[in-house]
PDB file of N, CA and C in Angstrom:
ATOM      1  N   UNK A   1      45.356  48.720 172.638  1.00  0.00           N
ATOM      2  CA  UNK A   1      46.594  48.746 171.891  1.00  0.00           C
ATOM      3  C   UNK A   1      47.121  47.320 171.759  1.00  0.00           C
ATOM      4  N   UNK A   2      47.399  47.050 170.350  1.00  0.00           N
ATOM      5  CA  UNK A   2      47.804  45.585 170.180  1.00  0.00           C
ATOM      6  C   UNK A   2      49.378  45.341 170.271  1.00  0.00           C
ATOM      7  N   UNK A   3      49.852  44.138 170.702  1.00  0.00           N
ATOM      8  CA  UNK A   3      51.425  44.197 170.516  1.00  0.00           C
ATOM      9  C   UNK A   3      51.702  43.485 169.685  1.00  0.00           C
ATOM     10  N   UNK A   4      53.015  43.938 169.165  1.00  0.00           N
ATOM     11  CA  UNK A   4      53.414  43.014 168.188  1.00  0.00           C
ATOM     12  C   UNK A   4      53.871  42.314 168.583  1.00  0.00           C
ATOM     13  N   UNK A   5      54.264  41.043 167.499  1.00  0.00           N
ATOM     14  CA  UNK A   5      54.661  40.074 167.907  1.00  0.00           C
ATOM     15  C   UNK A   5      56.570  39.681 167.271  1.00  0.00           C
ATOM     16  N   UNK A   6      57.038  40.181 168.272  1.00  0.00           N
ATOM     17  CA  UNK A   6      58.567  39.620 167.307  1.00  0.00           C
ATOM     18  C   UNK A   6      58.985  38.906 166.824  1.00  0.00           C
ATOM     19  N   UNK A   7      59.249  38.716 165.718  1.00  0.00           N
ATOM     20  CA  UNK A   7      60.003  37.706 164.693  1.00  0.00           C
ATOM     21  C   UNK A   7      60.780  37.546 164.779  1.00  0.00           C
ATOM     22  N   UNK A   8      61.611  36.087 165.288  1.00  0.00           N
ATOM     23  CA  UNK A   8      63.017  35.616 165.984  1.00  0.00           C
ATOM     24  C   UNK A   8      64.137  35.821 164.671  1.00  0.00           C
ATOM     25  N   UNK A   9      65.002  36.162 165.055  1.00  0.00           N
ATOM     26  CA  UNK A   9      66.414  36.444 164.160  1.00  0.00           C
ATOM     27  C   UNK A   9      66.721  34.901 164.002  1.00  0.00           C
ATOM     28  N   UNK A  10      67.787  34.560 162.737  1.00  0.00           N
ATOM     29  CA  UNK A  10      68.477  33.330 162.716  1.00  0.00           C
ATOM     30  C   UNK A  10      69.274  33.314 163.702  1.00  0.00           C
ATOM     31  N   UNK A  11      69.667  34.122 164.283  1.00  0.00           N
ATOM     32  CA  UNK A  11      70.521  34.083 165.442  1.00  0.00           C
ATOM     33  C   UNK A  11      69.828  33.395 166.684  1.00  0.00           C
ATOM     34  N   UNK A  12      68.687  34.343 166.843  1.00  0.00           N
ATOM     35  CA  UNK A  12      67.926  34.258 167.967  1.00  0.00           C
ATOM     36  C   UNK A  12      68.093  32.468 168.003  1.00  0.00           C
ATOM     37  N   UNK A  13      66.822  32.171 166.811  1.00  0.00           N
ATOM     38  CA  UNK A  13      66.569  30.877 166.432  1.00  0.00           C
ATOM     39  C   UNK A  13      67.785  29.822 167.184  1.00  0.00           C
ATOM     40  N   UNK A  14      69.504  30.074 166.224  1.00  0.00           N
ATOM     41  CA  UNK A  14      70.643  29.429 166.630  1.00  0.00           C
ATOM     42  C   UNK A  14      70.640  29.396 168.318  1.00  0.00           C
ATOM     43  N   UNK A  15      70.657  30.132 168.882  1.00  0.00           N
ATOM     44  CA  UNK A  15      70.354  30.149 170.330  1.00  0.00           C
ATOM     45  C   UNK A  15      69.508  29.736 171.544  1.00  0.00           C
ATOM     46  N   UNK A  16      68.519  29.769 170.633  1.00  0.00           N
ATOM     47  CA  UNK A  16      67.541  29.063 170.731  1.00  0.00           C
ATOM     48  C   UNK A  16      67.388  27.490 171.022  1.00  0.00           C
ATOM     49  N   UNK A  17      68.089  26.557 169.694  1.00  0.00           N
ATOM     50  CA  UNK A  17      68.606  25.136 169.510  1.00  0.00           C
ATOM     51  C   UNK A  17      69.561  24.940 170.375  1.00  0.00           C
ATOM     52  N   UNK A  18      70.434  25.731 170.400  1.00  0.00           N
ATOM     53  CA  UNK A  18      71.720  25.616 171.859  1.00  0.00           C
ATOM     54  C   UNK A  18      70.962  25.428 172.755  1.00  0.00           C
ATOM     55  N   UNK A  19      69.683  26.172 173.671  1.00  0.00           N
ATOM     56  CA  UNK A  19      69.520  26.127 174.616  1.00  0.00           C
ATOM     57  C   UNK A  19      68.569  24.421 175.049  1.00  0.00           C
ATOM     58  N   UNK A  20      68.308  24.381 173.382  1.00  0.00           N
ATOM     59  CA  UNK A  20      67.389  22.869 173.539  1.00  0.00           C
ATOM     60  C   UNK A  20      68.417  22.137 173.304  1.00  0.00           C
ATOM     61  N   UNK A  21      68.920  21.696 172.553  1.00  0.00           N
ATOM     62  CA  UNK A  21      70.247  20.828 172.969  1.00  0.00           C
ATOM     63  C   UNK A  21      70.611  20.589 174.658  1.00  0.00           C
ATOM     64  N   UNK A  22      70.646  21.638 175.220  1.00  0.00           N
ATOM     65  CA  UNK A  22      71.507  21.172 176.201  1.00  0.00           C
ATOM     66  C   UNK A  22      70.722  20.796 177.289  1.00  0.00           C
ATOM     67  N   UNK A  23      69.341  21.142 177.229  1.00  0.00           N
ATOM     68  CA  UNK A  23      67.915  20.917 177.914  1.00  0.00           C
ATOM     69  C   UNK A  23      68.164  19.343 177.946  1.00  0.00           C
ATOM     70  N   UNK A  24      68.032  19.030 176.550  1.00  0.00           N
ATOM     71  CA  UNK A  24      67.817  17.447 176.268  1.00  0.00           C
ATOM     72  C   UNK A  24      69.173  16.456 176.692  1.00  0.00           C
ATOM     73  N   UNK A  25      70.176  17.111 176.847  1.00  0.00           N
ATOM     74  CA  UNK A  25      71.174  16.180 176.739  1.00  0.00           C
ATOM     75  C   UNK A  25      71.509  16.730 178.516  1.00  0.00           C
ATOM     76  N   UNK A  26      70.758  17.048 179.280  1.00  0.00           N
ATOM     77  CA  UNK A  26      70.302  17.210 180.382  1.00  0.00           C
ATOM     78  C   UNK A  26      70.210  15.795 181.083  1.00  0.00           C
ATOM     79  N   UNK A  27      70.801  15.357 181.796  1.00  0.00           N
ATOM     80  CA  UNK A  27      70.142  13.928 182.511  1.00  0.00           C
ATOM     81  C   UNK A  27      68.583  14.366 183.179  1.00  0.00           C
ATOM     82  N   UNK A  28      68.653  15.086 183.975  1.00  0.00           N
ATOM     83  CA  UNK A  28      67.802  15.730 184.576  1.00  0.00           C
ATOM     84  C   UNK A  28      65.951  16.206 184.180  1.00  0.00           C
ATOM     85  N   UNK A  29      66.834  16.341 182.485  1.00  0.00           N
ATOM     86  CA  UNK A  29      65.401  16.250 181.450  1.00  0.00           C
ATOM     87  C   UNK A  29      64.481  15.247 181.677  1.00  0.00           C
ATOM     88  N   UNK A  30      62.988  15.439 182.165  1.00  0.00           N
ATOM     89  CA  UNK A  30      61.958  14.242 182.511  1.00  0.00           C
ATOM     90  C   UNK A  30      61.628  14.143 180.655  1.00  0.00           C
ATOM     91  N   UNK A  31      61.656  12.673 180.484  1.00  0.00           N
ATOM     92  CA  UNK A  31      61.419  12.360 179.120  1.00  0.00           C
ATOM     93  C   UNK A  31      60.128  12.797 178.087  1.00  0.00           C
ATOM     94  N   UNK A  32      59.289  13.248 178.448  1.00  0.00           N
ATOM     95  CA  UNK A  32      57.814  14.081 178.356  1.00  0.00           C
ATOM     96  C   UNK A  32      58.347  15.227 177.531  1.00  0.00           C
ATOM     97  N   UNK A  33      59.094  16.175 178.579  1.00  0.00           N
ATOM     98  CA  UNK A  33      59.997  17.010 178.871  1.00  0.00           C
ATOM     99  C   UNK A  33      60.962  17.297 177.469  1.00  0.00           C
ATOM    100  N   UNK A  34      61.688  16.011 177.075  1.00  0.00           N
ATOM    101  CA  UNK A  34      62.779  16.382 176.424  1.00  0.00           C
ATOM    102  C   UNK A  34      61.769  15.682 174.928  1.00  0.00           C
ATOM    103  N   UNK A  35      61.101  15.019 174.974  1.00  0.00           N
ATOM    104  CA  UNK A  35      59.994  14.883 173.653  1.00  0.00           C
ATOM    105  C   UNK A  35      59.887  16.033 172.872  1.00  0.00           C
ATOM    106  N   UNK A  36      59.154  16.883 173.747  1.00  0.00           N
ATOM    107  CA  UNK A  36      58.439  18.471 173.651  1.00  0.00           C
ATOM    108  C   UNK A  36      59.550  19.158 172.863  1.00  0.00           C
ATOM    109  N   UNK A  37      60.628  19.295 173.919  1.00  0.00           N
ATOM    110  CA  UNK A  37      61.496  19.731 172.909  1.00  0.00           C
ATOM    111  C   UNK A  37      62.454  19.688 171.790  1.00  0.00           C
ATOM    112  N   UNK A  38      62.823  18.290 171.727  1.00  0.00           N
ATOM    113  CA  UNK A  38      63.040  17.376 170.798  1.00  0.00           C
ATOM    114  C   UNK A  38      62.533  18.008 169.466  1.00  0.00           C
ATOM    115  N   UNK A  39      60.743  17.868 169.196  1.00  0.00           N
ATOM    116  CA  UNK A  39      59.978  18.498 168.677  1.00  0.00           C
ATOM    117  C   UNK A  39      59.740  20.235 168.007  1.00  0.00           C
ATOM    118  N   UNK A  40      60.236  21.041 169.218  1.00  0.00           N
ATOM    119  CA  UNK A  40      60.858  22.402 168.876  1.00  0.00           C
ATOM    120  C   UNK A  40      61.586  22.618 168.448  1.00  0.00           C
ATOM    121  N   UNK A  41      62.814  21.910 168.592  1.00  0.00           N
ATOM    122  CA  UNK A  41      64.277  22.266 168.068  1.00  0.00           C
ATOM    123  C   UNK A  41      64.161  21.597 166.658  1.00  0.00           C
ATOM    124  N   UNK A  42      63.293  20.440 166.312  1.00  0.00           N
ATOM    125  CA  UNK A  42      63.053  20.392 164.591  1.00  0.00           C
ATOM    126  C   UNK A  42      62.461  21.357 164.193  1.00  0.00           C
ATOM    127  N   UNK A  43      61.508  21.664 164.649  1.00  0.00           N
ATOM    128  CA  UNK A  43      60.477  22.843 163.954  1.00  0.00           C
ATOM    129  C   UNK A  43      61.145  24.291 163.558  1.00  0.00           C
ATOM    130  N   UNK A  44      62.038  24.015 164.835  1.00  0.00           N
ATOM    131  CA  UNK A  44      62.990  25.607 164.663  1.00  0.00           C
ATOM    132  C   UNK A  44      64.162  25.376 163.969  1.00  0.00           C
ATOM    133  N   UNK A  45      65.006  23.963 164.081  1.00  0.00           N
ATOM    134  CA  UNK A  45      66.152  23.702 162.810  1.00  0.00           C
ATOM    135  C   UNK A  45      65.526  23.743 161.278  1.00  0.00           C
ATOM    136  N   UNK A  46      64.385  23.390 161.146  1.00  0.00           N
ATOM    137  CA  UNK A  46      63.460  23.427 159.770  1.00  0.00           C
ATOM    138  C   UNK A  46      63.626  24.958 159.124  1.00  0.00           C
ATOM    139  N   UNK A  47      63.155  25.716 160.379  1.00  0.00           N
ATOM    140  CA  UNK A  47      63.056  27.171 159.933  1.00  0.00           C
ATOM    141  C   UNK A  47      64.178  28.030 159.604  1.00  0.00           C
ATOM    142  N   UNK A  48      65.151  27.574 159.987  1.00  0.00           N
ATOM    143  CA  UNK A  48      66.532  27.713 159.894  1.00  0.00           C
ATOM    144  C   UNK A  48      67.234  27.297 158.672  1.00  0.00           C
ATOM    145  N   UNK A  49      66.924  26.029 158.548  1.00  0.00           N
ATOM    146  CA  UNK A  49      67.438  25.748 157.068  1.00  0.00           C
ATOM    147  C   UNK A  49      67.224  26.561 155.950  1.00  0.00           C
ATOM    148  N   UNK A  50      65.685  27.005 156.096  1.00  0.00           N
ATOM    149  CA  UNK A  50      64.808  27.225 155.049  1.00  0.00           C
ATOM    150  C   UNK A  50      65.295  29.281 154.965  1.00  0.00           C
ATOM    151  N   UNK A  51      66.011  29.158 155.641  1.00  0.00           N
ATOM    152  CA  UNK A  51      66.284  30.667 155.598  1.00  0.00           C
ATOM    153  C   UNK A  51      67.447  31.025 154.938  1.00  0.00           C
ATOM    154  N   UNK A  52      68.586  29.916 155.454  1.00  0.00           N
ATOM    155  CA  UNK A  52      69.809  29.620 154.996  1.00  0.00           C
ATOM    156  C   UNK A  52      69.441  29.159 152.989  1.00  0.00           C
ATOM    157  N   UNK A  53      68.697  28.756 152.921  1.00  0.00           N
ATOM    158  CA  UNK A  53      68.186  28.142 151.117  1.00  0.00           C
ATOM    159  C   UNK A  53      68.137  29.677 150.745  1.00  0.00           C
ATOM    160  N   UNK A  54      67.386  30.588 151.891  1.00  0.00           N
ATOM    161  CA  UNK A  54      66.997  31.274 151.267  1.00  0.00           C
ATOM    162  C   UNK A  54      67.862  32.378 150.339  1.00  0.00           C
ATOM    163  N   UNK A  55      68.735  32.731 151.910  1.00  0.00           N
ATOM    164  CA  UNK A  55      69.947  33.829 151.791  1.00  0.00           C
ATOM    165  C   UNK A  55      71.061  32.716 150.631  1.00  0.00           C
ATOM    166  N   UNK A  56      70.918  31.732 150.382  1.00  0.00           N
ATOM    167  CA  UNK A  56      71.787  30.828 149.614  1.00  0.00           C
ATOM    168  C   UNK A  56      70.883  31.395 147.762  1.00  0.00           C
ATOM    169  N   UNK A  57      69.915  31.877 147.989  1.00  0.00           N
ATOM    170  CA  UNK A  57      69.582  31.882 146.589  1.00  0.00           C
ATOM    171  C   UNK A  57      69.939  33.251 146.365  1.00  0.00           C
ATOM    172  N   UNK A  58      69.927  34.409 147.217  1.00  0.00           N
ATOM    173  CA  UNK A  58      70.953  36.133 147.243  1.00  0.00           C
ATOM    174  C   UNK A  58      72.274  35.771 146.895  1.00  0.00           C
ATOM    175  N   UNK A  59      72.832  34.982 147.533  1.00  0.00           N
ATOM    176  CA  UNK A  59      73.916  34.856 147.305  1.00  0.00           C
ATOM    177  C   UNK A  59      74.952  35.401 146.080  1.00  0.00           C
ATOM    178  N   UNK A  60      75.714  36.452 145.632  1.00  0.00           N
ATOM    179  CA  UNK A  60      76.737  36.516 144.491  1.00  0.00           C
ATOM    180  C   UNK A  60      78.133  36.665 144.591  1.00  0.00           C
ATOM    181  N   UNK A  61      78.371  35.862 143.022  1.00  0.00           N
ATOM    182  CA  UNK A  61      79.739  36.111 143.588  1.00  0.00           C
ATOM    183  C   UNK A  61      80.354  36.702 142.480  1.00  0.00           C
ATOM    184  N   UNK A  62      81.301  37.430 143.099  1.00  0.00           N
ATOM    185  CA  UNK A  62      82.335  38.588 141.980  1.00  0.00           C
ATOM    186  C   UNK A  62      83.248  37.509 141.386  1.00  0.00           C
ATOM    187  N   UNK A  63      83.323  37.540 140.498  1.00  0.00           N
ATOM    188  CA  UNK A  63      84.089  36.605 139.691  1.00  0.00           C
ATOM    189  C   UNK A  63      84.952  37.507 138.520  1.00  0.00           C
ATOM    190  N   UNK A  64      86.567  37.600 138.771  1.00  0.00           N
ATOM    191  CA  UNK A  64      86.890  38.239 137.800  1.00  0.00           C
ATOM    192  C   UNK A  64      87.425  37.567 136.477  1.00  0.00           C
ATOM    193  N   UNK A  65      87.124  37.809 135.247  1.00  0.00           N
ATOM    194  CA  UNK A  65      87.564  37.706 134.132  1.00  0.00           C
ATOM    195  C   UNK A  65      89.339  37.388 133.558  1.00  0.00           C
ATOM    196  N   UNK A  66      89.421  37.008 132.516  1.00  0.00           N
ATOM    197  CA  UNK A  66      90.791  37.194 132.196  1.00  0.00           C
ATOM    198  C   UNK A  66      91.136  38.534 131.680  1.00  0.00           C
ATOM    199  N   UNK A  67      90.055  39.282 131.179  1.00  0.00           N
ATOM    200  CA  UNK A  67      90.200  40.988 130.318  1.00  0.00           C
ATOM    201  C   UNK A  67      90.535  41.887 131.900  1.00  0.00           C
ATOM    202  N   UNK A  68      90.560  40.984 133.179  1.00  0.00           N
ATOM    203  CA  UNK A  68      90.208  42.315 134.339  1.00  0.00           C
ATOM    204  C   UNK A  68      88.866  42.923 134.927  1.00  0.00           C
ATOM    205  N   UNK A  69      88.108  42.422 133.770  1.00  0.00           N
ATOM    206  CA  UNK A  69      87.047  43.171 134.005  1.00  0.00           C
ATOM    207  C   UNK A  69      85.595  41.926 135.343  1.00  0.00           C
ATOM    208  N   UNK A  70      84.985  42.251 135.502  1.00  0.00           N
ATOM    209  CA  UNK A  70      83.999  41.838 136.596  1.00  0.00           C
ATOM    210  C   UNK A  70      82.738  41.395 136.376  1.00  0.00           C
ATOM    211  N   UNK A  71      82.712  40.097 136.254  1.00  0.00           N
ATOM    212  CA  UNK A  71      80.775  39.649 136.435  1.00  0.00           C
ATOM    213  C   UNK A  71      80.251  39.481 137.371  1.00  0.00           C
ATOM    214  N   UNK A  72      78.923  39.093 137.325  1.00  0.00           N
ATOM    215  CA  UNK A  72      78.319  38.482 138.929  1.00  0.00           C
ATOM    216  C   UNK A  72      77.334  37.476 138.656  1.00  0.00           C
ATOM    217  N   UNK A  73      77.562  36.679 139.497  1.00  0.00           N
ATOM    218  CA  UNK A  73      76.979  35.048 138.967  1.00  0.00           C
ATOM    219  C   UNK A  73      76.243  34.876 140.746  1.00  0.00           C
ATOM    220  N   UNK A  74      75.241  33.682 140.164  1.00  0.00           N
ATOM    221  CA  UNK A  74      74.603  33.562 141.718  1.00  0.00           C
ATOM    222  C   UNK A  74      75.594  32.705 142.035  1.00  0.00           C
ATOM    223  N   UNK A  75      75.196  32.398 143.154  1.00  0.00           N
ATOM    224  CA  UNK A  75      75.665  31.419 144.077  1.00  0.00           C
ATOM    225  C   UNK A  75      75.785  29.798 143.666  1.00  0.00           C
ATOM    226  N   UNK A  76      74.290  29.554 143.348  1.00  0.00           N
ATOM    227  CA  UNK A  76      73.846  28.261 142.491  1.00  0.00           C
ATOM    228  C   UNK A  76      74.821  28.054 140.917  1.00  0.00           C
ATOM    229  N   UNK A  77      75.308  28.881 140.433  1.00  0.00           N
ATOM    230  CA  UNK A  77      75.945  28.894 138.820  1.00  0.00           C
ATOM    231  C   UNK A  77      77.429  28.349 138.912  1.00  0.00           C
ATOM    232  N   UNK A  78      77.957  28.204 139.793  1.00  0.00           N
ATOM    233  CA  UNK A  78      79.088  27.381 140.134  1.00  0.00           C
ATOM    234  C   UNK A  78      79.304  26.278 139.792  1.00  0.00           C
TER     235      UNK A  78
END
């Protein structure tokens, strides 16, 4: 039986960078150490961005008219 493998939430991810942040800004961090993760927390802020572009291209917005009445425009049409 194979396991899956879970796919981190943007949340997760956000929590994730908190926990490397504070790793690194750690005195205690051996410099090897805080490289490595240095390295993760781009790879994982990268993935993050790229999610945020993403949900940024869903994005709509209700925009009402002068008649009252209602369109919907992306996000980008602003």
């Amino acid at each position: 039986m194979s396991k899956k493998v879970k796919k981190n939430s943007f949340e997760d991810d956000i929590i994730k960078l908190t926990g490397i942040i504070e790793q690194i800004e750690d005195n205690q961090t051996p410099l090897d150490t805080a490289i490595s993760l240095y390295k993760e927390g781009i790879a994982t802020a990268t993935k993050c961005g790229e999610i945020l572009t993403q949900y940024e291209k869903e994005i709509h917005l209700l925009k009402q008219n002068a008649d009252s009445t209602f369109i919907l425009e992306h996000f980008g049409d602003l």
